[in-house]
Protein backbone atom coordinates (compact mmCIF):
# COMPACT_ATOMS: atom_id res chain seq x y z
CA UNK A 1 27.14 -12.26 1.69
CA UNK A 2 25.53 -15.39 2.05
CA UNK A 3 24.89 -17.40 -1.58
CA UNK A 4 20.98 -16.76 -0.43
CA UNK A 5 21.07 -13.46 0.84
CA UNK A 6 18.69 -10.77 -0.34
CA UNK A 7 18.64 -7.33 1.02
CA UNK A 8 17.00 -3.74 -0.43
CA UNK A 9 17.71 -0.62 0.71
CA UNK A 10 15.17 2.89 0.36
CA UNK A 11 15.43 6.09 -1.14
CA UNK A 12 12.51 8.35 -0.29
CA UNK A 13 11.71 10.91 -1.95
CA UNK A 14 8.58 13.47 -2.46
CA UNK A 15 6.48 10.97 -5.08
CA UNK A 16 8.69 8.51 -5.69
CA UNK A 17 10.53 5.63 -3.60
CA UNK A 18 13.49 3.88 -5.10
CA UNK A 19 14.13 0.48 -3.93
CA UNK A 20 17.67 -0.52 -4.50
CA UNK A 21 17.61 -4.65 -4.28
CA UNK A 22 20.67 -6.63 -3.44
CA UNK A 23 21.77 -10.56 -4.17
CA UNK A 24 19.40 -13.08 -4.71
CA UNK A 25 16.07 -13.23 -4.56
CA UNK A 26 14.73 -16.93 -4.43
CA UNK A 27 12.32 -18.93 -2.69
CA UNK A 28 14.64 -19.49 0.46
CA UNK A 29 14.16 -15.70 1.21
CA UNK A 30 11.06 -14.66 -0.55
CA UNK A 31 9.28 -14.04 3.48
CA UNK A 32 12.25 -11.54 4.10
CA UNK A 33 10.71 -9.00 1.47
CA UNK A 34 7.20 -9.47 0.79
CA UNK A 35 5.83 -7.95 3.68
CA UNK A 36 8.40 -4.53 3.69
CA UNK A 37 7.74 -4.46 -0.59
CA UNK A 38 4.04 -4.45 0.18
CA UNK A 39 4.27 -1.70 3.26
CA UNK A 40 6.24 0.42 0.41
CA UNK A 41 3.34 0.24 -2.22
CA UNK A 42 0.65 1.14 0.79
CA UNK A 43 3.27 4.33 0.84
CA UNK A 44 1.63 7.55 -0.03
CA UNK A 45 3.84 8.07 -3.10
CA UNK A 46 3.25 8.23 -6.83
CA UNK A 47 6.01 6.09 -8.45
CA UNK A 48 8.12 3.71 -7.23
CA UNK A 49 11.49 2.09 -9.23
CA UNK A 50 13.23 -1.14 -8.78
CA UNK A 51 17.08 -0.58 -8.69
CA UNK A 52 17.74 -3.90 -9.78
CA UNK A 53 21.70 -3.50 -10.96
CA UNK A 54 22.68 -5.72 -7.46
CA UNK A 55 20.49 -8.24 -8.35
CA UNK A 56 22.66 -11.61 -8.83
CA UNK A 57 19.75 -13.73 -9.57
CA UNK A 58 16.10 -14.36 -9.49
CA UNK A 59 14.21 -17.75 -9.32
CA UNK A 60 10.49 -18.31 -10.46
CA UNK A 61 9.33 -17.53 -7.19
CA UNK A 62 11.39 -13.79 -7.18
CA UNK A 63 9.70 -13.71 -10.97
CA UNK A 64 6.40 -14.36 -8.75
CA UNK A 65 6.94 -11.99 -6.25
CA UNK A 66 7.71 -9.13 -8.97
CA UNK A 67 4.79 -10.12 -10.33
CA UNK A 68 2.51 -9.74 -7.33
CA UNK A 69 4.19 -6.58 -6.33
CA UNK A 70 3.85 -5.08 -10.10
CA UNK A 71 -0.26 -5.92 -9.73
CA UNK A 72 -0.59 -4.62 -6.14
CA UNK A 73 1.39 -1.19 -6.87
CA UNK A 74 -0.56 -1.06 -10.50
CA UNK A 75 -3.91 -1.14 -8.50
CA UNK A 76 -3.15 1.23 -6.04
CA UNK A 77 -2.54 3.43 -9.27
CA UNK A 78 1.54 4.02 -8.73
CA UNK A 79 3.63 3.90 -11.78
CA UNK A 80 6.17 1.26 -11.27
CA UNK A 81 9.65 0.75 -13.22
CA UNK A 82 12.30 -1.53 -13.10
CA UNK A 83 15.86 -0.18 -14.05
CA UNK A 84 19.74 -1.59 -14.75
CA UNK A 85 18.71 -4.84 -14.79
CA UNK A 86 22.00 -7.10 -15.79
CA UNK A 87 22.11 -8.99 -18.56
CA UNK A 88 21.50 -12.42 -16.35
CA UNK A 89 18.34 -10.69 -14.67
CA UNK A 90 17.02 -8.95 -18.42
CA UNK A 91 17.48 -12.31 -19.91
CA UNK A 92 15.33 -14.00 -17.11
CA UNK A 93 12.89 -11.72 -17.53
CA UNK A 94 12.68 -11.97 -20.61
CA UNK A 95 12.14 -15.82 -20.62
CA UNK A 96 9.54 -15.18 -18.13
CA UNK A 97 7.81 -12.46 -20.26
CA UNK A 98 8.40 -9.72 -17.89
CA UNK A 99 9.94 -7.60 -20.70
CA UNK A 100 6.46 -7.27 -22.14
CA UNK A 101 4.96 -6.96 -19.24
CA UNK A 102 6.69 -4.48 -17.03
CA UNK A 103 8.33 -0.74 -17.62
CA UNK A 104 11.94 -1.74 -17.65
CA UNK A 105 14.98 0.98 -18.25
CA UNK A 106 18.10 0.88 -18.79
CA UNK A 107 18.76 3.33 -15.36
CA UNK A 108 17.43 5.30 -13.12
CA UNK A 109 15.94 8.88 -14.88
């Protein structure tokens, strides 16, 4: 994998979509996700969870991006969590303020 590369994968289920991300998710390759992430949240399901434990690293506009997709899925009235974060990704959120911010877990429940 590329040092850019980001790629997700789904896991549909009855009211709830898990989104397993994977690699880096920067400004280079913001375009390659925003459109699927936002044809996820337009999804008729009731909660949807970031798998974020493949998640190498996240620049301010990935921070933006969760951001954006947090608001849209919070207005269309889905529950959203973010889970197994590591420890470079929870303390970048953290910096950011995301930890206050957003529903993050530990894993996957």
């Amino acid at each position: 994998m590329s040092d850019d590369r980001i790629e997700y994968m789904l896991d549909e289920r009855t009211t709830r979509t898990i989104v397993r991300v994977k690699g880096r998710l920067l400004l280079t390759n913001i375009d390659t996700v925003k459109k699927p992430l936002t044809d996820i949240i337009e999804k008729d399901n009731k909660e949807l969870v970031f798998d974020m434990a493949a998640l190498e690293h996240i620049d301010s506009s990935g921070i933006g991006l969760i951001i954006q997709m947090h608001r849209k899925a919070m207005a269309a009235g889905k529950a959203v969590r973010f889970t197994s974060l590591s420890s470079q990704v929870k303390s970048i959120f953290k910096s950011a303020g995301l930890d206050q911010m957003l529903d993050i877990a530990d894993e996957i429940v």
